[in-house]
Protein backbone atom coordinates (compact mmCIF):
# COMPACT_ATOMS: atom_id res chain seq x y z
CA UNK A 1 13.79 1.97 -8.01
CA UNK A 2 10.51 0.97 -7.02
CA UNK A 3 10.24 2.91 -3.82
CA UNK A 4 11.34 6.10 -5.66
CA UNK A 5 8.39 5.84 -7.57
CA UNK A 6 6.00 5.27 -4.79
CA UNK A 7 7.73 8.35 -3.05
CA UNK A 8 7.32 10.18 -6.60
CA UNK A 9 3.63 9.38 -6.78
CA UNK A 10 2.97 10.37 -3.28
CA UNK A 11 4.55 13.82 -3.41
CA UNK A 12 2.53 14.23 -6.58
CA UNK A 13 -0.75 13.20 -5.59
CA UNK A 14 -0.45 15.19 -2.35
CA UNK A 15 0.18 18.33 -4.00
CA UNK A 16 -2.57 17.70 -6.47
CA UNK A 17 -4.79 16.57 -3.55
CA UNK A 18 -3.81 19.97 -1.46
CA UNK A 19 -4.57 22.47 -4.78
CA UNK A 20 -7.34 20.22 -5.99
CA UNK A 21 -9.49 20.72 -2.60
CA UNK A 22 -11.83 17.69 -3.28
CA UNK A 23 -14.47 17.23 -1.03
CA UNK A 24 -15.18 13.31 0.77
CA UNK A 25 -16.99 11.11 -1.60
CA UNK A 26 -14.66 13.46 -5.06
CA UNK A 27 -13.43 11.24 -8.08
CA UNK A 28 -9.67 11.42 -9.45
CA UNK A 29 -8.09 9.83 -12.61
CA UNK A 30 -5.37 8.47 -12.78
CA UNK A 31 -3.77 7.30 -16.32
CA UNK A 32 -0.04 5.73 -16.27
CA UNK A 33 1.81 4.59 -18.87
CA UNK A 34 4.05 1.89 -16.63
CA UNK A 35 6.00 1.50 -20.15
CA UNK A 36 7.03 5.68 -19.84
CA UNK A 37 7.81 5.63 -16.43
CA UNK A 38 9.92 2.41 -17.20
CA UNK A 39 11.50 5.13 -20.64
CA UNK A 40 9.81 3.18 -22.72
CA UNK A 41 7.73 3.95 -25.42
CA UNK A 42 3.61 4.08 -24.46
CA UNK A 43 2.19 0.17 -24.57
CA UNK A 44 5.47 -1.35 -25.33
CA UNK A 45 7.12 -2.02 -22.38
CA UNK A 46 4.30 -2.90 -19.63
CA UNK A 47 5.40 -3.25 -16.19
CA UNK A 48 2.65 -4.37 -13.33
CA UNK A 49 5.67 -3.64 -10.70
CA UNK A 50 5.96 0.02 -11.52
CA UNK A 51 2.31 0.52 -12.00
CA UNK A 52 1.72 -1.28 -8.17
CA UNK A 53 4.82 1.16 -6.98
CA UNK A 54 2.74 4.17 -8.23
CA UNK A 55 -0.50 3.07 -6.75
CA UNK A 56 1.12 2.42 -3.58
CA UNK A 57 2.00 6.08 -3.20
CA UNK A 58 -1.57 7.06 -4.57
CA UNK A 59 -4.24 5.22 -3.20
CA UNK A 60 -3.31 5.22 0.59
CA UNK A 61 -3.88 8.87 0.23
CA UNK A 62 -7.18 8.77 -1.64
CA UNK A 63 -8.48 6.63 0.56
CA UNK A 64 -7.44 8.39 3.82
CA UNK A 65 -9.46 11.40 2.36
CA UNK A 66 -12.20 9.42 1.41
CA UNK A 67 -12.06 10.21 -2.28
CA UNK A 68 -12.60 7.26 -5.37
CA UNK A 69 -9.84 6.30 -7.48
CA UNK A 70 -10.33 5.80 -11.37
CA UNK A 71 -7.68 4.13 -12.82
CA UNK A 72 -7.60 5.11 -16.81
CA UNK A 73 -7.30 1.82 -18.85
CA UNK A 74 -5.63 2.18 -21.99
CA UNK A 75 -6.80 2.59 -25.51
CA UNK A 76 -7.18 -1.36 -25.90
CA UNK A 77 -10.56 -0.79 -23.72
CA UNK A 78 -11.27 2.62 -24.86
CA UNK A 79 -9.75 4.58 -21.80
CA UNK A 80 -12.79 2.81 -19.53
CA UNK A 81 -11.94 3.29 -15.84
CA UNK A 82 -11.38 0.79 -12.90
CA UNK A 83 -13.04 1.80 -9.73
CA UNK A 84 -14.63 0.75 -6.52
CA UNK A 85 -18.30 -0.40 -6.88
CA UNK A 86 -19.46 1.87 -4.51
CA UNK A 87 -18.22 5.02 -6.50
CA UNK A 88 -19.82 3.74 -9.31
CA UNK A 89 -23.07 3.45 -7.59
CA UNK A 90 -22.96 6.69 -6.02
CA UNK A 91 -22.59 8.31 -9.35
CA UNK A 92 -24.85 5.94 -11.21
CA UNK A 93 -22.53 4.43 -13.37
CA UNK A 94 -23.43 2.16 -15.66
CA UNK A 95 -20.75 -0.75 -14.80
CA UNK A 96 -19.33 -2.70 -18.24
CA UNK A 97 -17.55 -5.61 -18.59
CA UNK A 98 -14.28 -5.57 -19.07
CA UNK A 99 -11.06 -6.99 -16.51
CA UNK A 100 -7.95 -5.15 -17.44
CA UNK A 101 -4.88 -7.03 -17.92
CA UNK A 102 -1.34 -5.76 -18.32
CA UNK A 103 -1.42 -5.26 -21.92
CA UNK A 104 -4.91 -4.84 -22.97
CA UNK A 105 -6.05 -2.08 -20.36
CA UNK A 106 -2.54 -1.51 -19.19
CA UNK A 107 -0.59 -2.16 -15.81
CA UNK A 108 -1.84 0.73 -13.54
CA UNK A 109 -6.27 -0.69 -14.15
CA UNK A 110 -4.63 -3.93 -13.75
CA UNK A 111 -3.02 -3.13 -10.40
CA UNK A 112 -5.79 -1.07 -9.44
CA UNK A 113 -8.36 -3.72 -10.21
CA UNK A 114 -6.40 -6.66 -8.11
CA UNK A 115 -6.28 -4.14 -5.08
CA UNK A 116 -9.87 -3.02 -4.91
CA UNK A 117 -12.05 -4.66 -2.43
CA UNK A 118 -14.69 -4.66 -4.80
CA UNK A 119 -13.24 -3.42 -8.37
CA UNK A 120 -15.90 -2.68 -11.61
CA UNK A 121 -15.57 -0.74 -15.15
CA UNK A 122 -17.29 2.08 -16.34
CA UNK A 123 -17.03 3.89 -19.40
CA UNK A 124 -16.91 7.73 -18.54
CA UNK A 125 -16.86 10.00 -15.35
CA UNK A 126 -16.28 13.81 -14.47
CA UNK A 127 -13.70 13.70 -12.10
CA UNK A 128 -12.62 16.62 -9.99
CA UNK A 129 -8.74 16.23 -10.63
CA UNK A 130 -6.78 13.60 -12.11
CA UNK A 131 -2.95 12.64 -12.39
CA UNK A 132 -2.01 11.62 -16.52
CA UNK A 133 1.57 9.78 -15.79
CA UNK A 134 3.27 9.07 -19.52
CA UNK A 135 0.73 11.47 -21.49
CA UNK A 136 -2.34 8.97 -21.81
CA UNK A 137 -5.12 11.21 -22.23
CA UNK A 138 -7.26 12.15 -19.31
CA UNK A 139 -8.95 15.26 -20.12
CA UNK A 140 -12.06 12.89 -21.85
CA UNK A 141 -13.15 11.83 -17.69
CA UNK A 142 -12.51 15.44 -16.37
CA UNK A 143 -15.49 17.49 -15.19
CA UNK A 144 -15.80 20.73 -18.42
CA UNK A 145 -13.37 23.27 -16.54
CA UNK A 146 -9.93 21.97 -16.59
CA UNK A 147 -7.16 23.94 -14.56
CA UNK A 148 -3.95 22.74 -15.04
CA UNK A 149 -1.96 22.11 -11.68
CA UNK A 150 1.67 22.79 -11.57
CA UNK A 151 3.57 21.05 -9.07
CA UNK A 152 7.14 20.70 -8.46
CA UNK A 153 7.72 16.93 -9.53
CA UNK A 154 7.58 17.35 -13.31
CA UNK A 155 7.97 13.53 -13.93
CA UNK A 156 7.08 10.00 -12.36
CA UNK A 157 10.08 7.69 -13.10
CA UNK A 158 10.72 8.95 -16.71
CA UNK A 159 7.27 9.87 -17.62
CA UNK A 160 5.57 13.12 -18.29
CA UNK A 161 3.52 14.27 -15.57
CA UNK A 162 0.65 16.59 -16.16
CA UNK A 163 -2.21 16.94 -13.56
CA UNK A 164 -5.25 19.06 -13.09
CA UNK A 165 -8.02 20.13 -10.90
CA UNK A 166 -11.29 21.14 -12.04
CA UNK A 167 -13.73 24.26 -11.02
CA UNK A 168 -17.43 25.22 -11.34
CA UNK A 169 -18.12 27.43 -14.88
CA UNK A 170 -18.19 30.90 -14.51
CA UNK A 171 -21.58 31.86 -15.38
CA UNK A 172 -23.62 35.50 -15.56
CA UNK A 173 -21.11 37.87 -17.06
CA UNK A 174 -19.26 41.17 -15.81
CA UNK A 175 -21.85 41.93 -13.35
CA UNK A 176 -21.26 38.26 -11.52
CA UNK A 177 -20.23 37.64 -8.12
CA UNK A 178 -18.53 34.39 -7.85
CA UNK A 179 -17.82 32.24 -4.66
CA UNK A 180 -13.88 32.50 -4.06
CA UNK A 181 -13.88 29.43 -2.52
CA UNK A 182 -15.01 27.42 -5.87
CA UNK A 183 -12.26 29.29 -8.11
């Protein structure tokens, strides 16, 4: 079961990587509900094996591509985000305290957090795309122009899967020229 949802997560973060476009150095979110993808109902049913099968198939692929993960935390920490001290210095982020643990920040920050090499919280980003696994709410760390992504794998284990990229505003009205390559 577990390896289906590593495979799952893969396929899904590829194709959001591949319409997405994010440049070396780009932030994603990632929120996952472990307790969905197990059929459960959100925060009841915690599981830090699905949530490390699901980063498995993410993060090898961030990190080949040199872009930051931001594992979502749950609602119990206010939907702060786990990432790599380095991301959060190269965005000046102001770091917080807070280590997430399976249920108070939820399994996926928890997994994330244990495999960083060097793993802080902050309390808000703009990320350039971002994966919500289990309906947890990611639109608050997306950059302001959402576009949703619509990818063949509908669901991760039994959770919803929505994901979305994000583009420049359109600015300057009908006599604009915008870049094609930003849309």
């Amino acid at each position: 079961m577990y390896e289906e949802l590593t495979e799952q997560a893969r396929s899904a973060a590829g194709g959001l990587l591949e319409a997405a476009r994010l440049e070396k150095g780009s932030l994603m979110v990632v929120g996952c509900s472990s307790s969905e993808v197990l059929g459960k109902r959100i925060g009841s049913g915690s599981s830090l094996e699905a949530a490390r099968a699901i980063l498995a198939g993410i993060l090898p692929l961030l990190e080949e591509r040199g872009i930051f993960l931001a594992a979502q935390c749950c609602e119990h920490l206010n939907r702060a985000l786990i990432l790599e001290k380095a991301a959060a210095a190269r965005f000046r982020l102001e770091q917080v305290n807070a280590v997430p643990q399976p249920k108070a920040g939820g399994s996926f920050a928890s997994a994330a957090y244990q495999a960083f090499r060097a793993p802080c919280a902050v309390e808000r980003i703009q990320a350039g795309a971002g994966m919500d696994i289990g309906d947890t709410l990611i639109g608050m760390h997306l950059a302001p122009t959402a576009v949703p992504v619509r990818l063949e794998i509908r669901r991760i284990g039994e959770a919803n899967l929505v994901c979305a990229r994000t583009r420049p505003r359109f600015i300057g009205g009908e006599r604009a020229v915008y870049d094609a390559r930003l849309l």
